[in-house]
PDB file of N, CA and C in Angstrom:
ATOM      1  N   UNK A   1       0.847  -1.194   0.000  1.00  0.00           N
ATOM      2  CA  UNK A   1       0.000   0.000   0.000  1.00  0.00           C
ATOM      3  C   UNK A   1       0.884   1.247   0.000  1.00  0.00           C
ATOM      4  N   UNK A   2       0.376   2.140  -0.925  1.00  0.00           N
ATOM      5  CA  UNK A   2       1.555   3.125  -1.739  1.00  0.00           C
ATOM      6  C   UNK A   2       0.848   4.375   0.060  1.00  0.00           C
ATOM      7  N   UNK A   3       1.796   4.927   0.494  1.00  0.00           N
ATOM      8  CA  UNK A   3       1.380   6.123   1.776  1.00  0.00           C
ATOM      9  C   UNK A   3       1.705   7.080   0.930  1.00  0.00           C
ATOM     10  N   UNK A   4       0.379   8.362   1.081  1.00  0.00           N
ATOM     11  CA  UNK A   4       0.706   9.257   0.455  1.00  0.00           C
ATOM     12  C   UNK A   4       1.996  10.475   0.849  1.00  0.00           C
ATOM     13  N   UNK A   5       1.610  10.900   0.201  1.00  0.00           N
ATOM     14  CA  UNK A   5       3.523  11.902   0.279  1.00  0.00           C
ATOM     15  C   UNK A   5       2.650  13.505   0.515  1.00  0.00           C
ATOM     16  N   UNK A   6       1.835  13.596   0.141  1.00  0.00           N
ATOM     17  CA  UNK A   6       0.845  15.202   0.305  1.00  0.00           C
ATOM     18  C   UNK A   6       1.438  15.878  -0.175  1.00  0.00           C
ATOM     19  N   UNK A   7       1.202  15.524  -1.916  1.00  0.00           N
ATOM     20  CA  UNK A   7       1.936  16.734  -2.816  1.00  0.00           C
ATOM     21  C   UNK A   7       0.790  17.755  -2.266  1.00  0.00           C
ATOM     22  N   UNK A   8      -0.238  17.797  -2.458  1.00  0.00           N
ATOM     23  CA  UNK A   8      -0.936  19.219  -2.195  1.00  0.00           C
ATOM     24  C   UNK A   8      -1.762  19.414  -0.982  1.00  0.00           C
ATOM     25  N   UNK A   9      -1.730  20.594  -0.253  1.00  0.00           N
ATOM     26  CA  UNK A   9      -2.137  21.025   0.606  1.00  0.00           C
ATOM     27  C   UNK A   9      -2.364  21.922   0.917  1.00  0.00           C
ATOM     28  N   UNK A  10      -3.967  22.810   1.697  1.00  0.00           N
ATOM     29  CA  UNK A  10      -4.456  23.529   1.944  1.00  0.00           C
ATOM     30  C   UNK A  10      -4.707  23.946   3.436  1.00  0.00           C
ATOM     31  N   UNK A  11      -4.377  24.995   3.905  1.00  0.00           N
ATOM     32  CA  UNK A  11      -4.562  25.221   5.644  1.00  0.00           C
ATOM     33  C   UNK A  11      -6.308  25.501   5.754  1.00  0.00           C
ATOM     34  N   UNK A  12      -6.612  25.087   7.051  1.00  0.00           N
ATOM     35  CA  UNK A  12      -7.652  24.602   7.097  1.00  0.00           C
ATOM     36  C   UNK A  12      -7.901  25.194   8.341  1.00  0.00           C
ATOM     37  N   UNK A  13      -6.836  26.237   9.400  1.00  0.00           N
ATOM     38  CA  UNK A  13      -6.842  26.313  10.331  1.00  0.00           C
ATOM     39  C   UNK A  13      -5.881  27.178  11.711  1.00  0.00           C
ATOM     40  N   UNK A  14      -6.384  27.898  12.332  1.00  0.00           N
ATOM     41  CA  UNK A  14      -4.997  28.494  12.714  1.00  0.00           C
ATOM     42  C   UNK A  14      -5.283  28.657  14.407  1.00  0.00           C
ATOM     43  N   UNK A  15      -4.691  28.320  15.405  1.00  0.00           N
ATOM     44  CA  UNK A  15      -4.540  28.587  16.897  1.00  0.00           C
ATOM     45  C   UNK A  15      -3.486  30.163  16.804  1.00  0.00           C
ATOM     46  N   UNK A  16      -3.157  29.549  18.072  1.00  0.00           N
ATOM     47  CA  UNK A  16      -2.245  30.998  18.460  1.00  0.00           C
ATOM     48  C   UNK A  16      -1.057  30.662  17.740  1.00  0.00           C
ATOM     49  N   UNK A  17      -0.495  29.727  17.928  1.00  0.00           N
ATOM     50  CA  UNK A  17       1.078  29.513  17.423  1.00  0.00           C
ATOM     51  C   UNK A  17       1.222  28.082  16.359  1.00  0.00           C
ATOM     52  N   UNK A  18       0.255  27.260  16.256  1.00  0.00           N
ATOM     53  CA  UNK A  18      -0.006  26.077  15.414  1.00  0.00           C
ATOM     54  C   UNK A  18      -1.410  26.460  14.080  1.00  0.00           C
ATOM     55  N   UNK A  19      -0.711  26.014  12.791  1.00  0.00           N
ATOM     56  CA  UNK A  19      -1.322  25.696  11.449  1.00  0.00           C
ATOM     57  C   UNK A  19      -1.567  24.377  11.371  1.00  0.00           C
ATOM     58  N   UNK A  20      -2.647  23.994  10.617  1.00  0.00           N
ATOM     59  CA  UNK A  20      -3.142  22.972  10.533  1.00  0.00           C
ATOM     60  C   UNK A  20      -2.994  23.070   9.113  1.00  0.00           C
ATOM     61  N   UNK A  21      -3.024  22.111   8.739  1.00  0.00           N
ATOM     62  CA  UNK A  21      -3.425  21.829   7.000  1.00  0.00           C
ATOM     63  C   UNK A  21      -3.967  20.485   6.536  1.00  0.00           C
ATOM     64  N   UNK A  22      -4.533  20.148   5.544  1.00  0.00           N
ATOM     65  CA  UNK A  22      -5.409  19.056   5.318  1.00  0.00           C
ATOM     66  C   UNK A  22      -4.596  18.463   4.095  1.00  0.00           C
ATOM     67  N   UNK A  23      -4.415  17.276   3.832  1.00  0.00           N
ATOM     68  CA  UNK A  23      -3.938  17.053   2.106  1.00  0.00           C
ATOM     69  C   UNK A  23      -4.932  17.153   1.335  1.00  0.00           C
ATOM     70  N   UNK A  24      -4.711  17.461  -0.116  1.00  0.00           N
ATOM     71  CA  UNK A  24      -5.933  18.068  -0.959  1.00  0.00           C
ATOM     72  C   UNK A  24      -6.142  16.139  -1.421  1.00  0.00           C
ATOM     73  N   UNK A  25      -5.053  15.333  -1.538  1.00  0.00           N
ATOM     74  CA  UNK A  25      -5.414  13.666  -2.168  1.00  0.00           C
ATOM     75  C   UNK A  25      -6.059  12.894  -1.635  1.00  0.00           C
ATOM     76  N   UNK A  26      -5.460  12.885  -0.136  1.00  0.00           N
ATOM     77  CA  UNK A  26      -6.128  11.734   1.062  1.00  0.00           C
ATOM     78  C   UNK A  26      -7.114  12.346   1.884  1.00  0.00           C
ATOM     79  N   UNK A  27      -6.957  13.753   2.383  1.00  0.00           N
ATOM     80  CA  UNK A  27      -7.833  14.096   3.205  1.00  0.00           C
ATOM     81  C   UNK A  27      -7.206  14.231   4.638  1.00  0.00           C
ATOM     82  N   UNK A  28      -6.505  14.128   4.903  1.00  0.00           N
ATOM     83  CA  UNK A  28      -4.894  13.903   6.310  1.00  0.00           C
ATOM     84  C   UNK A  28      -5.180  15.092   6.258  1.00  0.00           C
ATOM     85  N   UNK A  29      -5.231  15.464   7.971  1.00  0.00           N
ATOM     86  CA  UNK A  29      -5.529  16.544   8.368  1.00  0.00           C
ATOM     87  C   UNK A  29      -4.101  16.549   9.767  1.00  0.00           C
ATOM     88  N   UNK A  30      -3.391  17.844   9.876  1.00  0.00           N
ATOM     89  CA  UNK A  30      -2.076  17.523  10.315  1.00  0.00           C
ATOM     90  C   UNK A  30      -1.648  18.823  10.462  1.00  0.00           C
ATOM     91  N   UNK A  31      -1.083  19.142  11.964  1.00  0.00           N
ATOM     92  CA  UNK A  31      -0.243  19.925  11.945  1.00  0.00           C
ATOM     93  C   UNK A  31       1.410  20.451  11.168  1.00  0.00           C
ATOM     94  N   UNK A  32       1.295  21.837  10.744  1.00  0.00           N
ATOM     95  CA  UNK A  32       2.053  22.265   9.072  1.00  0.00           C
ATOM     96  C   UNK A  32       3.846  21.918   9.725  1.00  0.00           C
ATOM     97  N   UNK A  33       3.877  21.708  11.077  1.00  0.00           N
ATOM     98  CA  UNK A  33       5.120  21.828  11.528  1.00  0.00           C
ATOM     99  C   UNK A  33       5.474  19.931  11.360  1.00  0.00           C
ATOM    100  N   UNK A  34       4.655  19.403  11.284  1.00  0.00           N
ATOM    101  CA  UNK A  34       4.669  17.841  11.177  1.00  0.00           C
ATOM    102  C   UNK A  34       4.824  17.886   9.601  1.00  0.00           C
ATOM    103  N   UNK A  35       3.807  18.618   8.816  1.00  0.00           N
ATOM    104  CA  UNK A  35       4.539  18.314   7.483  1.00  0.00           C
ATOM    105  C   UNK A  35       5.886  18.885   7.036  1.00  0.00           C
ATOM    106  N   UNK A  36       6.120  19.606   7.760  1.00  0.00           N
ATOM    107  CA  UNK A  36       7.759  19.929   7.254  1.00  0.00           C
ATOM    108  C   UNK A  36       8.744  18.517   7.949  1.00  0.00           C
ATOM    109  N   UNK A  37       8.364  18.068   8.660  1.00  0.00           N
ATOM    110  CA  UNK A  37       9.449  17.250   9.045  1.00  0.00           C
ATOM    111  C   UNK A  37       8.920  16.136   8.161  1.00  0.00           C
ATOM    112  N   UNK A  38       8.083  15.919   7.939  1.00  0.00           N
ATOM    113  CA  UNK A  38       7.603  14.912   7.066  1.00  0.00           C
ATOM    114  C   UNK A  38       9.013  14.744   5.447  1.00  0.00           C
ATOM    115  N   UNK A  39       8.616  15.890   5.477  1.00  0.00           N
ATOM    116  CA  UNK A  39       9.676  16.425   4.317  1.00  0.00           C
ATOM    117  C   UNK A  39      10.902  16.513   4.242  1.00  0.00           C
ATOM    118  N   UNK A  40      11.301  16.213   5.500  1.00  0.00           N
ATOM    119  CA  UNK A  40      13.112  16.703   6.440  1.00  0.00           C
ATOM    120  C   UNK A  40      13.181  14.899   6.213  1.00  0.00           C
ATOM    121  N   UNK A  41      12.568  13.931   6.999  1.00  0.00           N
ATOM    122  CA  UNK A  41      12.579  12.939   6.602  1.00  0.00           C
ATOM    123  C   UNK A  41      12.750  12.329   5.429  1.00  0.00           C
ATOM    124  N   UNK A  42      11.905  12.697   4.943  1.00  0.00           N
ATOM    125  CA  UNK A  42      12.355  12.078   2.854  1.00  0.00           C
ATOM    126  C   UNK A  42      13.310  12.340   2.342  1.00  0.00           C
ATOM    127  N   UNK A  43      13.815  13.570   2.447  1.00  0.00           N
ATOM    128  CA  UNK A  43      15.124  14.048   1.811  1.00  0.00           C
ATOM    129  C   UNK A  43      15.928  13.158   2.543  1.00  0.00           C
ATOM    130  N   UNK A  44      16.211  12.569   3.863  1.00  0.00           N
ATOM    131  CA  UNK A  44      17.360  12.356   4.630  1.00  0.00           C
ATOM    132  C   UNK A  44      17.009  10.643   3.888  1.00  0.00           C
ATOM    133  N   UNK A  45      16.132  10.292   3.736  1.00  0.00           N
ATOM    134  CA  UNK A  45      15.973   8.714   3.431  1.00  0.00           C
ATOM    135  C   UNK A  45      16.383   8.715   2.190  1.00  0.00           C
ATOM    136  N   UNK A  46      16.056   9.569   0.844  1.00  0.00           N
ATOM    137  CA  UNK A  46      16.718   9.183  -0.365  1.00  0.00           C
ATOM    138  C   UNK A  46      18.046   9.719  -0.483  1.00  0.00           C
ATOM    139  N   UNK A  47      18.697  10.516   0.264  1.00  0.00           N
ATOM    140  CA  UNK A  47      19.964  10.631   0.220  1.00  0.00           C
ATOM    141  C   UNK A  47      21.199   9.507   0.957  1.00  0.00           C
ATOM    142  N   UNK A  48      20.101   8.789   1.694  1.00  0.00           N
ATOM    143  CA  UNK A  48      20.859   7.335   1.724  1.00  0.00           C
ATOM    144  C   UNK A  48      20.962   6.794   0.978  1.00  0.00           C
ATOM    145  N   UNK A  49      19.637   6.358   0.117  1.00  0.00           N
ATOM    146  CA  UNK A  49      19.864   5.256  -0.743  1.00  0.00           C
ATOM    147  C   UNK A  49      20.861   5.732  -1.941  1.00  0.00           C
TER     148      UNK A  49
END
């Protein structure tokens, strides 16, 4: 089962100091500071392989 990667995304949301954003593919609803590491992660995994 392919996990999506959340090419696209829309904020959906804002507190005092936390963004929320939703993926526009799956529907994953997620704090924007989790998708950056999401992203810090991938880069660090294909620069292993």
């Amino acid at each position: 089962m392919n996990q999506c990667k959340h090419p696209r995304v829309q904020i959906v949301s804002r507190d005092e100091d936390t963004e929320y954003v939703e993926c526009l593919e799956c529907g994953d609803v997620f704090e924007s500071s989790e998708f950056k590491d999401m992203a810090i992660e991938e880069r660090a995994q294909s620069e292993e392989a």
